[in-house]
N, C-alpha and C. Protein backbone atom coordinates (compact mmCIF):
# COMPACT_ATOMS: atom_id res chain seq x y z
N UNK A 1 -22.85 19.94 -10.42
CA UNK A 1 -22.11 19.36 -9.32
C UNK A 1 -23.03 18.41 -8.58
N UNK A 2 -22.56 16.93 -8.11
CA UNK A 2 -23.21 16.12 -7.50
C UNK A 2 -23.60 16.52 -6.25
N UNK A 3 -25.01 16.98 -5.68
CA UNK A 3 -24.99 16.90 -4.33
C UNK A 3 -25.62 15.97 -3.76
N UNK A 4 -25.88 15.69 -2.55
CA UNK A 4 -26.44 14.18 -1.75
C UNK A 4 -27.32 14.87 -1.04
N UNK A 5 -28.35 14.40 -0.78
CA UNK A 5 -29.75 13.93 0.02
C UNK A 5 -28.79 13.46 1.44
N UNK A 6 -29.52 14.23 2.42
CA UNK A 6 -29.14 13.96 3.87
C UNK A 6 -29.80 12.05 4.16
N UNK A 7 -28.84 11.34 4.68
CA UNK A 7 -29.60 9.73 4.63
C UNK A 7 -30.79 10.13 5.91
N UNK A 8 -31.67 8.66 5.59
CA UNK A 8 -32.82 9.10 6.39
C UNK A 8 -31.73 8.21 8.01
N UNK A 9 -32.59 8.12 8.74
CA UNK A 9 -31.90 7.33 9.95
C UNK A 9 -31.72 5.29 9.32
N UNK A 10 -32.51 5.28 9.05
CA UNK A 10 -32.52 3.82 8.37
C UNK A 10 -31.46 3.25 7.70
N UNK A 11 -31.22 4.68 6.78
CA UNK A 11 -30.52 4.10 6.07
C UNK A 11 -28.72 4.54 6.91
N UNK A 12 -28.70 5.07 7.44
CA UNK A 12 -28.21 5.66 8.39
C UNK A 12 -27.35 4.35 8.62
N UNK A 13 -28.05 3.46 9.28
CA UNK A 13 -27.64 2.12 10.43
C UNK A 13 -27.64 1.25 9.93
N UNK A 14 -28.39 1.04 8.33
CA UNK A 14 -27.89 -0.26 7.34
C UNK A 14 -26.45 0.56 7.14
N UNK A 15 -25.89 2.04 6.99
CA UNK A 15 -24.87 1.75 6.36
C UNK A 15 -23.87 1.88 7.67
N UNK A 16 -24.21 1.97 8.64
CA UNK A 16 -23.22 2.34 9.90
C UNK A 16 -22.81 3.06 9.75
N UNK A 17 -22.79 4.18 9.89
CA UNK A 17 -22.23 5.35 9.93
C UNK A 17 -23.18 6.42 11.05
N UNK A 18 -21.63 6.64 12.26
CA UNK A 18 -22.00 7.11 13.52
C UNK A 18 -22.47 8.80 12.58
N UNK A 19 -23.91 9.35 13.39
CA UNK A 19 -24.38 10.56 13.42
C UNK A 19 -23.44 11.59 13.24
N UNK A 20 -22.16 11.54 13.86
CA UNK A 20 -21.35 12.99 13.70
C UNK A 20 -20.45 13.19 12.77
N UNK A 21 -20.23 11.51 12.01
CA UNK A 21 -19.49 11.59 10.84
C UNK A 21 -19.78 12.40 9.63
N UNK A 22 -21.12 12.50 9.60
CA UNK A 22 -21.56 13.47 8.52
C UNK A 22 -21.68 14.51 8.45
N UNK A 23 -20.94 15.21 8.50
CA UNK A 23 -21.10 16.88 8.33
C UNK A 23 -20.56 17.71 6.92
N UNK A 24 -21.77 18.83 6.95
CA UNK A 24 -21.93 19.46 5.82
C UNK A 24 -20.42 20.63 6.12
N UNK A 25 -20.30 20.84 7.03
CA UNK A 25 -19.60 21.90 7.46
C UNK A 25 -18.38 21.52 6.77
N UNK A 26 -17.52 20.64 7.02
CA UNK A 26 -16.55 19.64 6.47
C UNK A 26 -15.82 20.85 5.23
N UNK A 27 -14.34 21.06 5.52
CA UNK A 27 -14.39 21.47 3.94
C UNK A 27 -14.19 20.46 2.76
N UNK A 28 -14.12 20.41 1.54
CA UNK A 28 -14.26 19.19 0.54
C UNK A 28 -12.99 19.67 -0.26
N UNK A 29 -12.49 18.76 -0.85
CA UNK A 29 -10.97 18.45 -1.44
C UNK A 29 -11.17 18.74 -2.79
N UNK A 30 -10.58 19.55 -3.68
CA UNK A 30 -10.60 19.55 -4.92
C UNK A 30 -11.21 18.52 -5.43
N UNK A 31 -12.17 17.95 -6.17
CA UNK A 31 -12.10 16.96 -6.95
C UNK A 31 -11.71 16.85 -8.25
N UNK A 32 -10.67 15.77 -8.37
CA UNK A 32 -9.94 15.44 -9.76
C UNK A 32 -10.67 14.72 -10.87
N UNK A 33 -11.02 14.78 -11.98
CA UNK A 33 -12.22 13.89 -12.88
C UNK A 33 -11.22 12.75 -12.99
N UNK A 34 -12.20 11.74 -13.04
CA UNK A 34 -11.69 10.04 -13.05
C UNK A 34 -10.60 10.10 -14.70
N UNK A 35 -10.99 10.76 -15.61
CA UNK A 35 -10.48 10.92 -16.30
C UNK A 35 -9.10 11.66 -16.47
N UNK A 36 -8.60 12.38 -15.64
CA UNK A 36 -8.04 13.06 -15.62
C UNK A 36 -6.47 11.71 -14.95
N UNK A 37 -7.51 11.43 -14.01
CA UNK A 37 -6.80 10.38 -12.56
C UNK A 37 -6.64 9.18 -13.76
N UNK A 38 -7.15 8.90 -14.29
CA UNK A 38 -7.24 7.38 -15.13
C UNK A 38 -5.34 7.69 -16.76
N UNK A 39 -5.41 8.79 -17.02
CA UNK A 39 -4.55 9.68 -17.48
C UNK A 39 -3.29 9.78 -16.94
N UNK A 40 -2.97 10.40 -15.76
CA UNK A 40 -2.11 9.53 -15.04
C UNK A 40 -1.80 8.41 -15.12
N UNK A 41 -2.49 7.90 -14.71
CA UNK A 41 -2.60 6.06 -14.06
C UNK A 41 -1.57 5.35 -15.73
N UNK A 42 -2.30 5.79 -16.47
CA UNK A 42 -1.65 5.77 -18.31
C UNK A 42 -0.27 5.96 -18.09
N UNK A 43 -0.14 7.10 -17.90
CA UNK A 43 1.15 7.73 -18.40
C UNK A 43 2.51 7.04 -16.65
N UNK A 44 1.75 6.79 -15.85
CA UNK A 44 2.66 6.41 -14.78
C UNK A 44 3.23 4.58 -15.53
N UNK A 45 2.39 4.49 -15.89
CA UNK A 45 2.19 2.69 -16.74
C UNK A 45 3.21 2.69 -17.96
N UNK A 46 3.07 3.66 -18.34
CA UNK A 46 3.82 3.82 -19.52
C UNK A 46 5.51 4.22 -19.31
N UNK A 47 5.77 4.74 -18.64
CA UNK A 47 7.16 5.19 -18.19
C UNK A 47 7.63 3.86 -17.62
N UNK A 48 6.81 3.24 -16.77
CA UNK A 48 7.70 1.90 -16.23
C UNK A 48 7.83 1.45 -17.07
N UNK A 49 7.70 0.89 -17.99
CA UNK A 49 7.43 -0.24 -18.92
C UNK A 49 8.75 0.41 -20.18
N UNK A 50 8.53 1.98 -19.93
CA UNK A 50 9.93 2.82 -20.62
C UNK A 50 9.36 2.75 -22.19
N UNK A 51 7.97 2.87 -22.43
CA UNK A 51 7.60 3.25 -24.00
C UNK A 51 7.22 4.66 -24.09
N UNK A 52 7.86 4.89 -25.13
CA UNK A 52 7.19 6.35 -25.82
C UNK A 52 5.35 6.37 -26.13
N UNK A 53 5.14 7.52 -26.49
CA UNK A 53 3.64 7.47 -26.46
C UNK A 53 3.22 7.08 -27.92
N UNK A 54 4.72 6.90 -29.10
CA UNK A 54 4.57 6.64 -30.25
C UNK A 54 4.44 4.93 -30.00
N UNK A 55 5.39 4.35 -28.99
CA UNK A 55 5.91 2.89 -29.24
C UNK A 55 4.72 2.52 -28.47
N UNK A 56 4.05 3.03 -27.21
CA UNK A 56 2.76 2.39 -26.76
C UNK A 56 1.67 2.74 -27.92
N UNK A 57 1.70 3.21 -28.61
CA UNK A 57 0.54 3.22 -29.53
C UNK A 57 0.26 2.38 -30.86
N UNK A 58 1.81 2.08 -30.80
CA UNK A 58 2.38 1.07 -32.48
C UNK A 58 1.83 -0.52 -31.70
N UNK A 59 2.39 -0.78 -30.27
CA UNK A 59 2.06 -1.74 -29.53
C UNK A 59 0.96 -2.32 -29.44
N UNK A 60 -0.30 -1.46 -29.12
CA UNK A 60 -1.44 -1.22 -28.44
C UNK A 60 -2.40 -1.37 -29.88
N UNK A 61 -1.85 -0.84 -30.85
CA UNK A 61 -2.46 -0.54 -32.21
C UNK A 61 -3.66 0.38 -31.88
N UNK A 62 -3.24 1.68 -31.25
CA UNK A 62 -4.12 2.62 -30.88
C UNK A 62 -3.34 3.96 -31.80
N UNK A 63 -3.83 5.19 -32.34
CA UNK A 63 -3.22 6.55 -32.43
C UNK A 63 -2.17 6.98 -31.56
N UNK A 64 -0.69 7.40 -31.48
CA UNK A 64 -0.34 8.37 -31.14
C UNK A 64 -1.32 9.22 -30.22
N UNK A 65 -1.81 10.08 -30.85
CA UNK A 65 -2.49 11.51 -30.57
C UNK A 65 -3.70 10.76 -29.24
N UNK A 66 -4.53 9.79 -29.59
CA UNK A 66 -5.21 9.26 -28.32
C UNK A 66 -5.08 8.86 -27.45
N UNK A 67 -3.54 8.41 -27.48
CA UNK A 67 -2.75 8.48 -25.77
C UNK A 67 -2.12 9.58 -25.32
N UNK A 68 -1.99 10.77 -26.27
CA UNK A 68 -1.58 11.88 -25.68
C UNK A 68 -2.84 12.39 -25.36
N UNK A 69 -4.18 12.27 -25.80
CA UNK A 69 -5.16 13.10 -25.00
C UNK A 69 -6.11 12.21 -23.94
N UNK A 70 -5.83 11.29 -23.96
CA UNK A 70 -6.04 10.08 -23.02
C UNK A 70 -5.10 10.43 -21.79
N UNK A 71 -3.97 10.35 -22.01
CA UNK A 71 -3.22 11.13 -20.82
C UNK A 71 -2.96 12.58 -20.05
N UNK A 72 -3.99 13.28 -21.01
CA UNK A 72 -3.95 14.84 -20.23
C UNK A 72 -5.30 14.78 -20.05
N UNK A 73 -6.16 14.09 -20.27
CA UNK A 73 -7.45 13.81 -19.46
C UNK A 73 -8.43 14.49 -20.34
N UNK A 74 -8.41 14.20 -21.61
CA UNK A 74 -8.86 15.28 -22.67
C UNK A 74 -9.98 14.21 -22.93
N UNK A 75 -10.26 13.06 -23.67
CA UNK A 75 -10.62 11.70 -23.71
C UNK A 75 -11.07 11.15 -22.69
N UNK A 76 -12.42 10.19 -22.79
CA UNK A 76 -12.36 9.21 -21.71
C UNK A 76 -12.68 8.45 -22.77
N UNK A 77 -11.87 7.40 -21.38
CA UNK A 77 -12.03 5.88 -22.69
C UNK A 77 -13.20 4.86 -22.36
N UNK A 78 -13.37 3.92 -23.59
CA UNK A 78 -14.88 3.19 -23.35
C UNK A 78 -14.04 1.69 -22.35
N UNK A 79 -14.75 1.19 -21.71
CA UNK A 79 -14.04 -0.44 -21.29
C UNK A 79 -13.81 -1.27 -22.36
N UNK A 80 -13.99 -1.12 -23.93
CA UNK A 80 -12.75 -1.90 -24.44
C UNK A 80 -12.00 -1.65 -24.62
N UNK A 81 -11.51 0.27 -24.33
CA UNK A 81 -10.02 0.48 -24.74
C UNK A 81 -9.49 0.02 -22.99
N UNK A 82 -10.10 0.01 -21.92
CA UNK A 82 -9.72 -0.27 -20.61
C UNK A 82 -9.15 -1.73 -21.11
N UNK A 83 -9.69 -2.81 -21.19
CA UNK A 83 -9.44 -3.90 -22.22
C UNK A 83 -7.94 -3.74 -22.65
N UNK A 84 -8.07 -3.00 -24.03
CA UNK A 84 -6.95 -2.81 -24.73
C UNK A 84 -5.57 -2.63 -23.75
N UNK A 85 -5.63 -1.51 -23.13
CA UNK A 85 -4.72 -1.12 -22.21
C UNK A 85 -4.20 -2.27 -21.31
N UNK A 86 -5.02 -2.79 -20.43
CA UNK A 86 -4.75 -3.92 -19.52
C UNK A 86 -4.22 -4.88 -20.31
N UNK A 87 -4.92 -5.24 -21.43
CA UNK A 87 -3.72 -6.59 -21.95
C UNK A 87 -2.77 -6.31 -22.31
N UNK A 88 -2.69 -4.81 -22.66
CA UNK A 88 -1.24 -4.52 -23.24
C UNK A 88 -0.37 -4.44 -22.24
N UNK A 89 -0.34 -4.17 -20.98
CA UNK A 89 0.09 -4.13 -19.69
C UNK A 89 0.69 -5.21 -18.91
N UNK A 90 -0.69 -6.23 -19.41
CA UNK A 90 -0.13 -7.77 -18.96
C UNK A 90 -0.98 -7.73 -17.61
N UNK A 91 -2.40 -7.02 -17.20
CA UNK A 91 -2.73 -7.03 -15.98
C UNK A 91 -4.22 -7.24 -16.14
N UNK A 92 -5.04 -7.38 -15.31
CA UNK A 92 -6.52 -6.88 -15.04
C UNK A 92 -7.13 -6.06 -15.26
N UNK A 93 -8.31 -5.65 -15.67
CA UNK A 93 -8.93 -4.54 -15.84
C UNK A 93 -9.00 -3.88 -14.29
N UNK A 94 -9.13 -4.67 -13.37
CA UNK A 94 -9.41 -3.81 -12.13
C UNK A 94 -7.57 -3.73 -11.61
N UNK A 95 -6.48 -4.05 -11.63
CA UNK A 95 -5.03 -3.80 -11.68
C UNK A 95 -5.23 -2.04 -12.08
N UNK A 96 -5.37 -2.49 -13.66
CA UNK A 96 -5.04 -1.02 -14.25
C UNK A 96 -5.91 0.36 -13.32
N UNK A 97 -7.34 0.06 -13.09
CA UNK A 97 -7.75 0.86 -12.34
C UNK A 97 -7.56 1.01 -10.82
N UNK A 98 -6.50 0.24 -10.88
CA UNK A 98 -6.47 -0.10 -9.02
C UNK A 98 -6.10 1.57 -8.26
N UNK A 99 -5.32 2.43 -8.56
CA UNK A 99 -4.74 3.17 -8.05
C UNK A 99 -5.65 4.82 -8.79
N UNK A 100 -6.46 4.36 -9.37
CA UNK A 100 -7.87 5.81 -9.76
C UNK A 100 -8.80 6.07 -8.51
């Protein structure tokens, strides 16, 4: 699990951030893996557009089976399938990730 180093004061006031904002006490939110969130982001993309996970894959010229584990967050993908995806989309690489 990632933990953080308390900032020194320096760095404190390069980043602005008032003294009481930081607290350890804080409780912390589930965290979801980017992969998991990026999976979604897939499968929300895919329903608009109204393709099956067979017809986005015949499209895409990707597997079947790697957009079904691409979308349950089983897979992470490299930035040329990010690539792949976005042009198949018709958008940006940072579009497709806009909402991760």
């Amino acid at each position: 699990m990632y933990t953080s180093a308390p900032l020194l004061p320096s760095a404190r006031a390069r980043l602005q951030i008032p003294p009481q904002s930081i607290s350890l006490e804080e409780p912390r939110k589930p965290h979801v893996p980017v992969c998991n969130r990026f999976g979604l982001r897939l499968r929300q993309l895919r329903k608009e557009h109204g393709y099956s996970q067979l017809k986005l894959a015949d499209l895409f010229g990707i597997d079947r089976s790697y957009v079904s584990d691409v979308e349950r967050g089983r897979k992470a993908v490299s930035i040329s399938m990010l690539e792949v995806f976005a042009l198949g989309f018709e958008m940006s690489i940072a579009e497709l990730l806009k909402e991760i």
